[in-house]
Structures are given as structure tokens and as C-alpha cells.
N, C-alpha and C. Protein backbone atom coordinates (compact mmCIF):
# COMPACT_ATOMS: atom_id res chain seq x y z
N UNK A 1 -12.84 -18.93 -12.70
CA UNK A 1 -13.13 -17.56 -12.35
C UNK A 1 -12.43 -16.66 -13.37
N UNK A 2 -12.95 -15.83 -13.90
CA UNK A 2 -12.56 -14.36 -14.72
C UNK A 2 -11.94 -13.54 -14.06
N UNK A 3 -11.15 -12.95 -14.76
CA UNK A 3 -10.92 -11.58 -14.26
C UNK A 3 -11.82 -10.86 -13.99
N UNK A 4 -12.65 -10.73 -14.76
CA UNK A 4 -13.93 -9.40 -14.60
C UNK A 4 -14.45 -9.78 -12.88
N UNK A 5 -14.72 -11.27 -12.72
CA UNK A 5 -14.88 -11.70 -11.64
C UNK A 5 -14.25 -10.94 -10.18
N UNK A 6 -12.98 -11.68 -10.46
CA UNK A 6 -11.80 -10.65 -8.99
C UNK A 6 -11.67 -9.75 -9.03
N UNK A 7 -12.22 -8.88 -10.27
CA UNK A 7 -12.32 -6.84 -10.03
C UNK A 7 -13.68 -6.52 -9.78
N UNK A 8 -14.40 -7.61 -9.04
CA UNK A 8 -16.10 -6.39 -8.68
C UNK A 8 -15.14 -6.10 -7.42
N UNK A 9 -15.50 -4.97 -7.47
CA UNK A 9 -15.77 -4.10 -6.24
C UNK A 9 -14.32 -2.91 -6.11
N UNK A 10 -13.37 -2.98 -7.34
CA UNK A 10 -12.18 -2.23 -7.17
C UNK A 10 -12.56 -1.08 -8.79
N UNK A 11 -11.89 -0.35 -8.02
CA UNK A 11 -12.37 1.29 -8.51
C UNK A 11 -10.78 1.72 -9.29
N UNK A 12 -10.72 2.59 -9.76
CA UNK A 12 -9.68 3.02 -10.09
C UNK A 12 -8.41 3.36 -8.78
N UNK A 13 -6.94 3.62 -9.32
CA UNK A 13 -6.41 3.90 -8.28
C UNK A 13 -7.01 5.56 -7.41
N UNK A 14 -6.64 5.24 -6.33
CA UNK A 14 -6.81 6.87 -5.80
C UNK A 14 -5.26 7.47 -5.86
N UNK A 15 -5.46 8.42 -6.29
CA UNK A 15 -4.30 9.34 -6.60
C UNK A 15 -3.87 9.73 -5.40
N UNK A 16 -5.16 10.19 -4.51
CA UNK A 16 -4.53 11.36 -3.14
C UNK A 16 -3.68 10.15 -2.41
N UNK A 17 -3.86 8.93 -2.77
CA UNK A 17 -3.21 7.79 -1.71
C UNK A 17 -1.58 7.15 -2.28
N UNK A 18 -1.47 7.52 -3.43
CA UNK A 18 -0.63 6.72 -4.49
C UNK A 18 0.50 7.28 -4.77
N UNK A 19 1.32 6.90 -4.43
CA UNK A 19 2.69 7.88 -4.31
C UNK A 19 3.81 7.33 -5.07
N UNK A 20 4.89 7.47 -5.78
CA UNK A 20 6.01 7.26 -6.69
C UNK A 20 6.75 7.83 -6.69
N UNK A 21 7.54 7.95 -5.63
CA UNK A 21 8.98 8.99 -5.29
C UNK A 21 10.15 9.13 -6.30
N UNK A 22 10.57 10.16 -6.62
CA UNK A 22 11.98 10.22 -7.08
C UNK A 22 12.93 10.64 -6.21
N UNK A 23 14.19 9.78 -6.64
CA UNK A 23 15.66 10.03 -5.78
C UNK A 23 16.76 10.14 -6.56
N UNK A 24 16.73 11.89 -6.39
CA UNK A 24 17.80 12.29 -7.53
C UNK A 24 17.40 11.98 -9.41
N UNK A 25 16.03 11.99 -8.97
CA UNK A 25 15.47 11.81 -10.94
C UNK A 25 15.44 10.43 -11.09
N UNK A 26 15.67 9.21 -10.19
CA UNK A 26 15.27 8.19 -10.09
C UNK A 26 14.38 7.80 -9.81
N UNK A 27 13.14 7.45 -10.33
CA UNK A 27 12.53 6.25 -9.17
C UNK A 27 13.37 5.47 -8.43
N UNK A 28 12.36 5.60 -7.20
CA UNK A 28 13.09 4.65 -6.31
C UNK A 28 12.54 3.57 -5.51
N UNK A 29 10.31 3.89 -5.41
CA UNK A 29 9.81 3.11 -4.94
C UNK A 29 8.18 3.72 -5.58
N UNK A 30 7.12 2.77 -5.16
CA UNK A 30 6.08 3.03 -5.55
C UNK A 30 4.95 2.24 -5.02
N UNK A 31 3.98 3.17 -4.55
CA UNK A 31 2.94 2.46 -3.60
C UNK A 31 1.83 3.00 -3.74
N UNK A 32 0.79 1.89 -4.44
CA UNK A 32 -0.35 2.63 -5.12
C UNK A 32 -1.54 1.91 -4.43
N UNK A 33 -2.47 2.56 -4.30
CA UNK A 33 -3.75 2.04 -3.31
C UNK A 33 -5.47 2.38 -4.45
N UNK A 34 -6.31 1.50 -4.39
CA UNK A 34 -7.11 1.83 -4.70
C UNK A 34 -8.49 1.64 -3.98
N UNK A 35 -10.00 1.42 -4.04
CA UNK A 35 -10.68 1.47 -3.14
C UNK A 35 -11.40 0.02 -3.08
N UNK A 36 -11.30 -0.54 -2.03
CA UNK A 36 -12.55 -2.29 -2.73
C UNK A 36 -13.35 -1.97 -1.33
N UNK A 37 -14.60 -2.48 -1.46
CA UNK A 37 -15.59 -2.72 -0.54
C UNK A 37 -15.80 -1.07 0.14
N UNK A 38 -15.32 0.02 0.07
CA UNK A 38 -15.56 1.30 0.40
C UNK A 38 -14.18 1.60 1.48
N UNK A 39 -13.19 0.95 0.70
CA UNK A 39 -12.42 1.35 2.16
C UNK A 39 -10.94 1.03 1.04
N UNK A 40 -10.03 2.07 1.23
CA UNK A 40 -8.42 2.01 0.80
C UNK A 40 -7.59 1.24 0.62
N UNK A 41 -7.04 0.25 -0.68
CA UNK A 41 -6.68 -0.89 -0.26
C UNK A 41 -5.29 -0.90 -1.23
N UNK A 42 -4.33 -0.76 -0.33
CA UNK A 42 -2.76 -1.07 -1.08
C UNK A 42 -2.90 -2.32 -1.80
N UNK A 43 -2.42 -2.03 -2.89
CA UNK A 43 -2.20 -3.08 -3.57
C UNK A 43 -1.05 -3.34 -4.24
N UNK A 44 -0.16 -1.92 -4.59
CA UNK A 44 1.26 -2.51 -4.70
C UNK A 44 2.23 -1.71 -4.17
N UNK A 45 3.23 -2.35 -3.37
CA UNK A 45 4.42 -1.78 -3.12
C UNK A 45 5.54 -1.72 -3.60
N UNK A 46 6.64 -1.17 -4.27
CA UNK A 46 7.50 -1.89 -5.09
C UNK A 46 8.81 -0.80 -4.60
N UNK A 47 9.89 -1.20 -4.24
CA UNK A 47 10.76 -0.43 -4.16
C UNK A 47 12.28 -1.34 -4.90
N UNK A 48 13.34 -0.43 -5.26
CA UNK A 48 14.20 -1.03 -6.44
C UNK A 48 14.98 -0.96 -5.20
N UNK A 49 16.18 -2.06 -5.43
CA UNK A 49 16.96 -2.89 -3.98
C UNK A 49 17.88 -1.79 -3.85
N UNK A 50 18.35 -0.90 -4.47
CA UNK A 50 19.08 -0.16 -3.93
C UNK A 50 18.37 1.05 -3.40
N UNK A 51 17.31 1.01 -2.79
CA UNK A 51 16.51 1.89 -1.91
C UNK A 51 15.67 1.47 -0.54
N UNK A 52 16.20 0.03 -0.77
CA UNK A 52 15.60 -0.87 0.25
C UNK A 52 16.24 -0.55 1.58
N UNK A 53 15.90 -0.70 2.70
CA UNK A 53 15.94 -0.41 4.31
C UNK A 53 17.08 0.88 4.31
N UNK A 54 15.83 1.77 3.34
CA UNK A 54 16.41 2.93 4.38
C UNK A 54 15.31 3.97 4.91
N UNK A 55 14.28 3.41 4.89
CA UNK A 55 12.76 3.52 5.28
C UNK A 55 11.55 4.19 4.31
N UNK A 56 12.28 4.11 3.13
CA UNK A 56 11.04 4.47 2.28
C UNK A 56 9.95 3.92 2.32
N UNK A 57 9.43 2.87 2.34
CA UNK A 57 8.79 1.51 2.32
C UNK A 57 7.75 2.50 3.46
N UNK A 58 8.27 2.58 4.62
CA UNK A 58 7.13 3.08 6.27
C UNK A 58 6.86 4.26 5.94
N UNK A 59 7.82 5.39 5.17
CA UNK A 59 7.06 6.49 4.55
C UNK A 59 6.19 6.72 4.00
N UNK A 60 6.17 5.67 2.60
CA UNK A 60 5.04 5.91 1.94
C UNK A 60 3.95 5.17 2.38
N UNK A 61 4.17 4.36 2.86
CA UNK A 61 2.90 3.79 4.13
C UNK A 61 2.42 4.72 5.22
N UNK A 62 3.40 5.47 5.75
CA UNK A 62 2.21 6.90 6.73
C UNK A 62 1.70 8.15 5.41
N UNK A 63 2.26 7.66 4.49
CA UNK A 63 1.78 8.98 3.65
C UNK A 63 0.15 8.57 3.22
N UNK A 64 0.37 7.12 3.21
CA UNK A 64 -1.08 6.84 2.60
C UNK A 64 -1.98 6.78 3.50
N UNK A 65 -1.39 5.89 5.00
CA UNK A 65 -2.47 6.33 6.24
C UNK A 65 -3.02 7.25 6.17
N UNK A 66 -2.07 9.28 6.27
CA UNK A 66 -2.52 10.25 6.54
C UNK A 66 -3.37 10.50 5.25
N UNK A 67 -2.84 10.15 4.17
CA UNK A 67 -4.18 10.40 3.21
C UNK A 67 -4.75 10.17 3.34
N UNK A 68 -5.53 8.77 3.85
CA UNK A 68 -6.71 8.39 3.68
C UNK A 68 -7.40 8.99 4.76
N UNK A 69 -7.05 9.49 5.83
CA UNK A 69 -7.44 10.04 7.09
C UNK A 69 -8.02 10.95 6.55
N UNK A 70 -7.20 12.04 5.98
CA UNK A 70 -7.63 13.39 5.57
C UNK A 70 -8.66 12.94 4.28
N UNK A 71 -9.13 11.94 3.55
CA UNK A 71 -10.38 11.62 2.83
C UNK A 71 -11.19 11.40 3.73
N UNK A 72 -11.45 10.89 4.65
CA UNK A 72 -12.41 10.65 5.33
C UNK A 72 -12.58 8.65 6.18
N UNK A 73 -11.60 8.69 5.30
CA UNK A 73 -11.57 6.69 5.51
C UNK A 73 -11.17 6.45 7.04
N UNK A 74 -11.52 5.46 7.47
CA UNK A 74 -11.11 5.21 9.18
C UNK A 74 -10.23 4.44 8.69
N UNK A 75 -9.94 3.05 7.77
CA UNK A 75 -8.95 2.61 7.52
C UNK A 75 -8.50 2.58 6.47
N UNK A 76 -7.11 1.29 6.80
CA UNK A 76 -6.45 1.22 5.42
C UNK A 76 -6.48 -0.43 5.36
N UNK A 77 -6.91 -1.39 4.49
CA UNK A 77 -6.12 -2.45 4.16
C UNK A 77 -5.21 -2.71 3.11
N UNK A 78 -4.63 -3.88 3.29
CA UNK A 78 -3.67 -4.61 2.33
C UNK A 78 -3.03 -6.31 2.45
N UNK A 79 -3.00 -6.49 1.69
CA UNK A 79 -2.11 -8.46 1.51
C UNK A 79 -1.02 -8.46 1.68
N UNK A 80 -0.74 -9.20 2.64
CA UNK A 80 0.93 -9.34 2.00
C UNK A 80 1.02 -11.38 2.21
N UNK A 81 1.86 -11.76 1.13
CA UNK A 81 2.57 -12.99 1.37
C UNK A 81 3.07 -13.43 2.96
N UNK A 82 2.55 -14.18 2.95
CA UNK A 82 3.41 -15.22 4.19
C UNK A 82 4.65 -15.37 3.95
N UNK A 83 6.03 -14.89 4.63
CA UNK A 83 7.07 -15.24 4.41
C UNK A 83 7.68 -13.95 4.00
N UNK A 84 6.66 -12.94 3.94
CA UNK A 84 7.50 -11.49 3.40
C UNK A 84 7.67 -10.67 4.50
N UNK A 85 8.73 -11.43 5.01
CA UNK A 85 9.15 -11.35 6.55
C UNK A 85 9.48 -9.44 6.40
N UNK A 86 10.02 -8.74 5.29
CA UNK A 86 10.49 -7.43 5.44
C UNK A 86 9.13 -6.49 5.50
N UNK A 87 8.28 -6.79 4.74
CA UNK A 87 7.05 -5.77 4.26
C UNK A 87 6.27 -6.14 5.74
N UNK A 88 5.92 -7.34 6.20
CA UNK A 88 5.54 -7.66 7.16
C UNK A 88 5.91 -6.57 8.84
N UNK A 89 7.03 -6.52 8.57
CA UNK A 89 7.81 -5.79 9.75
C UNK A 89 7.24 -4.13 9.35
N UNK A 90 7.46 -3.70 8.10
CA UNK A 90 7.31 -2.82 7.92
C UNK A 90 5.51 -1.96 8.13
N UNK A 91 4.84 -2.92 8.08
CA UNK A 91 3.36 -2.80 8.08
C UNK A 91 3.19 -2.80 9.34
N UNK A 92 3.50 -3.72 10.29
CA UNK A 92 3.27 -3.44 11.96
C UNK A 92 4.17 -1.99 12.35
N UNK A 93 5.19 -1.64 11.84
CA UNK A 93 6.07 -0.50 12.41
C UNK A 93 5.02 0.39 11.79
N UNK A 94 4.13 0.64 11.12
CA UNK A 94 3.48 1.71 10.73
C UNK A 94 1.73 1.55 11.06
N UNK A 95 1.34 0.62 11.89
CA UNK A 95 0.11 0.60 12.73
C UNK A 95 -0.61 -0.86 12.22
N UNK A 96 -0.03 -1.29 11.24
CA UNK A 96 -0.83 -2.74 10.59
C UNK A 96 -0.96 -3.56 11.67
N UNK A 97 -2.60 -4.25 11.52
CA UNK A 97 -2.70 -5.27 12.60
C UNK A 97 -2.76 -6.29 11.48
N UNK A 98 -2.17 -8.27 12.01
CA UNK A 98 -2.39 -9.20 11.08
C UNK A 98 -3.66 -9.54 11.60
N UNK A 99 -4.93 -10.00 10.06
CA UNK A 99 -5.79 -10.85 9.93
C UNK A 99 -5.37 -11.92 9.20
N UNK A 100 -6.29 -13.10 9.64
CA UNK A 100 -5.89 -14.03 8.48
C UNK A 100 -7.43 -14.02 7.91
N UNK A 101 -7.38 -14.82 6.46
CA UNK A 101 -8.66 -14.86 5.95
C UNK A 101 -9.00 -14.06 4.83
N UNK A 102 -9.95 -14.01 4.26
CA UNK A 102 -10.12 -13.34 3.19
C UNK A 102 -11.36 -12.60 3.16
């Protein structure tokens, strides 16, 4: 399989969804979403360990919910690893239901 292959159906990022906080002129985390199959789809979360559990992570996850709300989208998806016991927690504290499957 190609790359060109695993990118039908993904669009550029959406901006109104994609957020990159500064703390104190730092980055400190970053969570960018773009669109596959017609619907909002996180694809990366990244926050630097000294910004970890102090809830940035569920912030920028309701920031992107309410964005996508206010676009018009009913939802949001995203992946996460089996075993990413923190992001995991963090995705149900902010409305995520688990599917399995692809």
C-alpha cells in the first residue's frame, strides 16, 4: 500500500479545529484535526511532559468539540493506541465513546 493510498479521503488540516497553545511564549501542547470521510478527525495530540496533567490535553479537546459544533459537524473522531491508558482517560472525560475496528 502507498501513501497516496492511506490519504484518499483526508483534506487539509482545519484550522477552526487546530489549536497550539503558548505558555508564557512556550509551546506547550498541540492538537490538530483534519476532515476524512466528511466528518473531523484528530489526528495529533502532542503535549511536552512538563505540561502534562494539568488539563491541557481535555481543553483542547472541548475546544475542538465546540468547534466543530459551531461548523456544523455532529461529530468528532480519533485513534488512539491500546495501552495509552492517559489520552484514553482523557477522551472519555471529554465525551469520547470507545469503538473498536476500523
Amino acid at each position: 500500500m502507498s501513501w497516496k493510498d492511506c490519504s484518499t479521503g483526508l483534506r487539509s488540516f482545519i484550522s477552526e479545529c487546530s489549536f497550539r497553545p503558548d505558555v508564557g511564549g512556550e509551546l506547550a501542547s498541540m492538537i490538530l484535526c483534519t476532515e476524512f470521510k466528511g466528518l473531523p478527525l484528530v489526528v495529533y495530540v502532542a503535549m511536552l511532559p512538563e505540561f502534562r496533567n494539568r488539563g491541557y490535553a481535555r481543553f483542547l479537546l472541548k475546544k475542538v468539540l465546540d468547534a466543530a459544533q459551531r461548523l456544523g459537524y455532529g461529530e468528532v473522531s480519533l485513534v488512539v493506541t491500546d495501552g495509552n491508558d492517559a489520552a484514553i482517560k482523557a477522551y472519555r472525560d471529554v465525551g469520547f465513546k470507545a469503538e473498536t475496528g476500523i
